[in-house]
N, C-alpha and C. Protein backbone atom coordinates (compact mmCIF):
# COMPACT_ATOMS: atom_id res chain seq x y z
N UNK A 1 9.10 11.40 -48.56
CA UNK A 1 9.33 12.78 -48.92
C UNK A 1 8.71 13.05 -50.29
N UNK A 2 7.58 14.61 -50.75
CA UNK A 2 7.40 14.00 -51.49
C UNK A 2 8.49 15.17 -52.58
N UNK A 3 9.71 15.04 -52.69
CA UNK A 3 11.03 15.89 -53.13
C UNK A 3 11.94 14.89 -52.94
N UNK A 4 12.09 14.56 -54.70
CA UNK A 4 12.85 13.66 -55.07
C UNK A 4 14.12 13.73 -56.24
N UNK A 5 14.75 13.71 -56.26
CA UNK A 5 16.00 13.45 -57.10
C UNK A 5 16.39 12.31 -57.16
N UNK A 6 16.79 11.74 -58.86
CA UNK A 6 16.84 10.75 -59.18
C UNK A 6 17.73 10.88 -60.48
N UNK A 7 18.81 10.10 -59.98
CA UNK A 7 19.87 10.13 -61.02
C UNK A 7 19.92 8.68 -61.76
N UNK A 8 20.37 8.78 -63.10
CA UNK A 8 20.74 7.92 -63.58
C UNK A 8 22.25 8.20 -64.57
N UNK A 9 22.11 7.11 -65.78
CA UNK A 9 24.02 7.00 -66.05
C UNK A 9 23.55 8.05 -67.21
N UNK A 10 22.23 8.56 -67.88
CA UNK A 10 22.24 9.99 -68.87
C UNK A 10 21.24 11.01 -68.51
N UNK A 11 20.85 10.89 -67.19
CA UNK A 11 19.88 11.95 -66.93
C UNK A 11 19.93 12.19 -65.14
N UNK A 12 19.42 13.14 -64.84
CA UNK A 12 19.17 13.82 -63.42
C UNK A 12 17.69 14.66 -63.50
N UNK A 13 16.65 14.06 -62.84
CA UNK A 13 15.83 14.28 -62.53
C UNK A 13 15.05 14.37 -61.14
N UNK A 14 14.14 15.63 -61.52
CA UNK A 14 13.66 15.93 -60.05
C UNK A 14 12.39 15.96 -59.85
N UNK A 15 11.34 15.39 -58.79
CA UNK A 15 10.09 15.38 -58.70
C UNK A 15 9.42 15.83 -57.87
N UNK A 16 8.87 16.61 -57.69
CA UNK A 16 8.10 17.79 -56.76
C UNK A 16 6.48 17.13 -56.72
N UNK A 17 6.08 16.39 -55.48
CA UNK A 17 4.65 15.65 -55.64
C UNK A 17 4.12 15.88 -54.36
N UNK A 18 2.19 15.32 -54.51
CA UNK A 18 1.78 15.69 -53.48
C UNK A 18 1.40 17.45 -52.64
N UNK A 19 1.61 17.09 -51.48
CA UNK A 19 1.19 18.76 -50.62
C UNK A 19 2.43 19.42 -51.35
N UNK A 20 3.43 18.67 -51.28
CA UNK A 20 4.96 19.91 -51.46
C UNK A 20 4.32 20.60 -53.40
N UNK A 21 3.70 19.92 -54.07
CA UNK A 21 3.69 20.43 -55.52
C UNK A 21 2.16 21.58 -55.10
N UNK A 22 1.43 20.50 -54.64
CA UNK A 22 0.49 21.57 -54.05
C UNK A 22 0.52 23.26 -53.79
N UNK A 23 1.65 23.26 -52.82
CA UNK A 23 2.68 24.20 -51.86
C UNK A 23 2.99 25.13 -52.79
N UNK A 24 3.32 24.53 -53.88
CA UNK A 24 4.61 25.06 -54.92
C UNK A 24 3.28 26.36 -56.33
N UNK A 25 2.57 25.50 -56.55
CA UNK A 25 1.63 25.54 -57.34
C UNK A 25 0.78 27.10 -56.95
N UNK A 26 0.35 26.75 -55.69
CA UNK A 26 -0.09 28.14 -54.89
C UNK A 26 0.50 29.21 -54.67
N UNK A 27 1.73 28.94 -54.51
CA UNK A 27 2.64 29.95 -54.02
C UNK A 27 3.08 30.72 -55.29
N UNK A 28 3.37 29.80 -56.24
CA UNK A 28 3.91 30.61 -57.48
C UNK A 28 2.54 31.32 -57.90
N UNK A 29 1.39 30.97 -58.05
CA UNK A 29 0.31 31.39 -58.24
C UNK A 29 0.04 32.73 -57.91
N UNK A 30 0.65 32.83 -56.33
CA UNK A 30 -0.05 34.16 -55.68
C UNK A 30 1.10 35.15 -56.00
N UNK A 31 2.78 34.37 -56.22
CA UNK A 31 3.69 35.50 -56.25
C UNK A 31 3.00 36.59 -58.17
N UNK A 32 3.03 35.30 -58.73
CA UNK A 32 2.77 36.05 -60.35
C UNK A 32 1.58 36.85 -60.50
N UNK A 33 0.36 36.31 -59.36
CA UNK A 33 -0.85 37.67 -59.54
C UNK A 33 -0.28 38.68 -58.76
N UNK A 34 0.50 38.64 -58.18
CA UNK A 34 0.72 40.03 -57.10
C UNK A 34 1.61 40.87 -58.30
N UNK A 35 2.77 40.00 -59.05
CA UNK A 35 3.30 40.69 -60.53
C UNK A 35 2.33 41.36 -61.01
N UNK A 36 1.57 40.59 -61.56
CA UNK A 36 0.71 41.04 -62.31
C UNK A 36 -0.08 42.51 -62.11
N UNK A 37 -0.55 42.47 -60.76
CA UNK A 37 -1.06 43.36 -60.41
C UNK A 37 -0.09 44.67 -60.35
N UNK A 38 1.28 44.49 -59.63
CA UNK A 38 2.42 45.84 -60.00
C UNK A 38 2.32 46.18 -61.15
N UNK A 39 2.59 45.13 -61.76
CA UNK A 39 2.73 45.50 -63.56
C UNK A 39 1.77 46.62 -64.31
N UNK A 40 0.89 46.17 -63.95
CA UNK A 40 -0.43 46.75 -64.61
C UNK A 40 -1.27 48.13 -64.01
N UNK A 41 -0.58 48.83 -62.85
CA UNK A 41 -0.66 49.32 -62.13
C UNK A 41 0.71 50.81 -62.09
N UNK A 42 1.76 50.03 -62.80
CA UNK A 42 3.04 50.84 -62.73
C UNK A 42 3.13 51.01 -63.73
N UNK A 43 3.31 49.69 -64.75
CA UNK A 43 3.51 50.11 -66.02
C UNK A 43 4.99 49.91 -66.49
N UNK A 44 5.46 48.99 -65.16
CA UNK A 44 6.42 48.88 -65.05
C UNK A 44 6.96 47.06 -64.39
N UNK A 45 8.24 46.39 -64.72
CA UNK A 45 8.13 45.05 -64.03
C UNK A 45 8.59 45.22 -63.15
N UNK A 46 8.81 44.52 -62.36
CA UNK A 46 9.64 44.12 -60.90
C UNK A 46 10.75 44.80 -60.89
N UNK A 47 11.68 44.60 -61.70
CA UNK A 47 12.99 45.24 -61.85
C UNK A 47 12.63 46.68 -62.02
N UNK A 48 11.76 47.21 -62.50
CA UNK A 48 11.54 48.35 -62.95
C UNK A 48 11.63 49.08 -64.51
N UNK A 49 11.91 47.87 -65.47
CA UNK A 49 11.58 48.43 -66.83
C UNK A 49 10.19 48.54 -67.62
N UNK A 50 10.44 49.32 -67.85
CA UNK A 50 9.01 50.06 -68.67
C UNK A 50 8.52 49.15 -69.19
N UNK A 51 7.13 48.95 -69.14
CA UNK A 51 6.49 47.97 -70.27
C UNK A 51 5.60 48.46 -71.45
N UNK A 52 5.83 47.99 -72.42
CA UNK A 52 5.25 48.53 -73.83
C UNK A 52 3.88 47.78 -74.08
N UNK A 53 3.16 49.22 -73.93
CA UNK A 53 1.44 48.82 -74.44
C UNK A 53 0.77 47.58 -74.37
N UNK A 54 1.25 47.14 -75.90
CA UNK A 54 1.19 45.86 -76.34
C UNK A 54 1.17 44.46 -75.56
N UNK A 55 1.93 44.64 -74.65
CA UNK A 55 2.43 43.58 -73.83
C UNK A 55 0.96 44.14 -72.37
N UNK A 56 1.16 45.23 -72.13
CA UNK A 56 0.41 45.51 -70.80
C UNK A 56 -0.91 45.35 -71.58
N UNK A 57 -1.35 45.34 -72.55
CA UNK A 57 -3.03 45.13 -72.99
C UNK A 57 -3.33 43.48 -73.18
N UNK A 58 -1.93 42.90 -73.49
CA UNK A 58 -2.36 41.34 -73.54
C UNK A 58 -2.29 40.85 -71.92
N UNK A 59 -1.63 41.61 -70.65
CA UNK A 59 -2.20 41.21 -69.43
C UNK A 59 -2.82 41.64 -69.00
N UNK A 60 -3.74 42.91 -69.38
CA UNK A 60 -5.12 42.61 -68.39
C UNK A 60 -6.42 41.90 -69.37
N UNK A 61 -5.95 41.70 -70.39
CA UNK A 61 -6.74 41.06 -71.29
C UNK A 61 -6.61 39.22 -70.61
N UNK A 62 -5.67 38.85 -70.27
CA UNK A 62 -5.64 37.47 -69.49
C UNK A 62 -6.33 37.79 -68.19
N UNK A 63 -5.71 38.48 -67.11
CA UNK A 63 -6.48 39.53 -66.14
C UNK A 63 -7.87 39.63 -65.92
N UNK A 64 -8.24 40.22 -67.25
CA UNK A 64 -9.54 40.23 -67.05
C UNK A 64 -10.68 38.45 -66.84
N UNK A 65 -9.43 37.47 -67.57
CA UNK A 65 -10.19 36.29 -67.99
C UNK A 65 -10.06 35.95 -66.56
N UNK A 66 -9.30 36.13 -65.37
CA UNK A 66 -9.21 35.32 -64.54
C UNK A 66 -7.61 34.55 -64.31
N UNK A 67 -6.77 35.15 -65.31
CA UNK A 67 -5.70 34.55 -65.38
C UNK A 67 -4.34 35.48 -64.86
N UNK A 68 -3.49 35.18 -63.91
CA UNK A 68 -2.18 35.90 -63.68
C UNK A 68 -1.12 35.12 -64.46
N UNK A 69 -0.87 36.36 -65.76
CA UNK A 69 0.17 36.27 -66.37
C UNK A 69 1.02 37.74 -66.67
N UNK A 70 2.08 36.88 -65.48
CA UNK A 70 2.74 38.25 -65.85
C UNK A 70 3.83 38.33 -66.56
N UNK A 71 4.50 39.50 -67.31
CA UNK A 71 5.58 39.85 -68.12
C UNK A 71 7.11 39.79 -67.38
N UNK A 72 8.06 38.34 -67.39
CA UNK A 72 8.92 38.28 -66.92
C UNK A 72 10.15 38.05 -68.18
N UNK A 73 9.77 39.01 -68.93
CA UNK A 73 11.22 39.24 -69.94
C UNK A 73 10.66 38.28 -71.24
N UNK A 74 11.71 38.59 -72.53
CA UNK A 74 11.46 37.74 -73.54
C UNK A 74 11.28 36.13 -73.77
N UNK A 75 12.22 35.48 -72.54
CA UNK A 75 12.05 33.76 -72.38
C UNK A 75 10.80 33.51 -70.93
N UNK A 76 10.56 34.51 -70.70
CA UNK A 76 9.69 34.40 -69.35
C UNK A 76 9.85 33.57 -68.30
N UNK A 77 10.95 33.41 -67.97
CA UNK A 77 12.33 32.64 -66.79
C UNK A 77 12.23 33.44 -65.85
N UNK A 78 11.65 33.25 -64.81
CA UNK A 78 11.42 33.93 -63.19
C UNK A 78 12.03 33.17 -62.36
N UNK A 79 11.53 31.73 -62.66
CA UNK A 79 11.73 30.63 -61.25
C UNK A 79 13.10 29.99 -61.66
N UNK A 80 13.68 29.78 -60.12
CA UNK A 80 14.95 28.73 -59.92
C UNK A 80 14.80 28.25 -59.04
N UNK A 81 14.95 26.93 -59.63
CA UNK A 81 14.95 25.82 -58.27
C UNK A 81 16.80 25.15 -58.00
N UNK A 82 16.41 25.44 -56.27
CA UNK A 82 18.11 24.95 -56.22
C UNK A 82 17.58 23.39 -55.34
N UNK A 83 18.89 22.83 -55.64
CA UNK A 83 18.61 21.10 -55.15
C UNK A 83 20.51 21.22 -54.13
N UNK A 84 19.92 21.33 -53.04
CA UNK A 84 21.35 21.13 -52.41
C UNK A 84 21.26 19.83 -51.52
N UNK A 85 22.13 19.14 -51.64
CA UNK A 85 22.04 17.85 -50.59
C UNK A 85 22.89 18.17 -49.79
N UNK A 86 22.71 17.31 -48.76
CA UNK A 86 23.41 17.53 -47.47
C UNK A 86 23.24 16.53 -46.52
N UNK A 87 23.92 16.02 -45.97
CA UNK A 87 24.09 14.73 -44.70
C UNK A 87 22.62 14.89 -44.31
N UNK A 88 22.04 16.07 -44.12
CA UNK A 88 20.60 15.99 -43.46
C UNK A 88 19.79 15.67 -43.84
N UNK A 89 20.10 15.85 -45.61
CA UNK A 89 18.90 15.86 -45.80
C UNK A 89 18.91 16.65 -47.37
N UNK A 90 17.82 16.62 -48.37
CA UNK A 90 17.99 17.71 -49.33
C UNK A 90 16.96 19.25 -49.00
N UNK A 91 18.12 19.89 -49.19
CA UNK A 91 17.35 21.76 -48.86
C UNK A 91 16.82 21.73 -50.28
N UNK A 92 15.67 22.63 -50.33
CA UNK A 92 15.18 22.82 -51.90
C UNK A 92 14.27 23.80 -51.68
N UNK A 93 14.75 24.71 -52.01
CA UNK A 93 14.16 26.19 -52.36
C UNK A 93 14.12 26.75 -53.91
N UNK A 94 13.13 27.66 -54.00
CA UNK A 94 12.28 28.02 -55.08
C UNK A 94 12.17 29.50 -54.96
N UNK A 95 13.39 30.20 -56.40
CA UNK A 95 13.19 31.40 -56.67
C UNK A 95 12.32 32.25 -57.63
N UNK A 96 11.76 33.50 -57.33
CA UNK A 96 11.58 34.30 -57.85
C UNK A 96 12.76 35.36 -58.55
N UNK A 97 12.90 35.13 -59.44
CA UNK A 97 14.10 36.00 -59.36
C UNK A 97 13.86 37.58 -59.55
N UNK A 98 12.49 37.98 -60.29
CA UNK A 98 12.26 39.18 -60.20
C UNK A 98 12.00 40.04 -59.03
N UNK A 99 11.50 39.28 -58.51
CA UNK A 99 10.75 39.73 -57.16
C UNK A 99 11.62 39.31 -55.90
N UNK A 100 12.78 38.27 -55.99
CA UNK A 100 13.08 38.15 -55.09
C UNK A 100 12.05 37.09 -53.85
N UNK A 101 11.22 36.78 -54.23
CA UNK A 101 10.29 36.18 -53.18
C UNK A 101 10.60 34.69 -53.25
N UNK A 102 11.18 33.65 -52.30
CA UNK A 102 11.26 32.35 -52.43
C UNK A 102 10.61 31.42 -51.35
N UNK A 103 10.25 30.00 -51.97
CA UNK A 103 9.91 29.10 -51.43
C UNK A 103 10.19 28.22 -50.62
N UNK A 104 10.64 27.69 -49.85
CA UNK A 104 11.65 26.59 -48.76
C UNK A 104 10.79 25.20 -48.55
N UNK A 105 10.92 24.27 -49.76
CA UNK A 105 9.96 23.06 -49.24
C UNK A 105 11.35 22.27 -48.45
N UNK A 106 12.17 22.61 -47.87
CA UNK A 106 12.75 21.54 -47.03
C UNK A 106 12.15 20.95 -46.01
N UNK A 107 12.35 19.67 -45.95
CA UNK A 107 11.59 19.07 -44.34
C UNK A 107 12.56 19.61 -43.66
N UNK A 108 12.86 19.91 -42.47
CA UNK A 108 13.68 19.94 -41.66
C UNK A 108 13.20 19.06 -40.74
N UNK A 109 12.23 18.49 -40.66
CA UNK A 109 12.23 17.33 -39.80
C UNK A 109 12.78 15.96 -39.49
N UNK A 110 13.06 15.36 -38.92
CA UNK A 110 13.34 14.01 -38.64
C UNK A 110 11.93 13.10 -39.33
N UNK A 111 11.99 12.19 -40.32
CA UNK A 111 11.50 11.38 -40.46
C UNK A 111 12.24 10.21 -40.75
């Protein structure tokens, strides 16, 4: 699998490798240019607050370079990753929280 959790006796760590980071990499990729593009277009974020100048001239100024960066608040915290285990197996999905748009790398398969 390549979705791993790994505990020890002062830490909990998680490793996202391979196609699944691949997966992950693209996807967040296409959700933040599609931001980007509302943003810059409305004038406005996901949620719907106004964006100030300043901020909308430094993204199409990335924009223009080729880069999707979009304006997701003062700490710029969009994504949540949840880690649920379960007899089956671990579920692990990947939020957007502005947008609402998420990821599902669970196997649900039998391996």
């Amino acid at each position: 699998m390549a979705v791993e959790i790994e505990a020890t006796e002062h830490a909990m760590l998680f490793r996202i490798s391979g196609e699944n980071y691949q997966q992950l990499v693209e996807w967040q990729h296409s959700v933040d240019k599609k931001v980007v593009e509302q943003e810059l277009e409305s004038g406005r974020s996901p949620r719907g607050r106004p964006l100030e100048e300043i901020v909308l001239e430094a993204m199409r100024t990335e924009s223009d370079q080729g880069n999707a960066v979009p304006y997701y608040g003062a700490i710029q915290g969009a994504y949540v990753y949840r880690f649920v285990p379960t007899t089956m197996g671990l579920i692990v999905k990947i939020e957007n929280t502005e947008t609402g748009d998420v990821l599902d790398l669970t196997n649900y398969t039998d391996e």
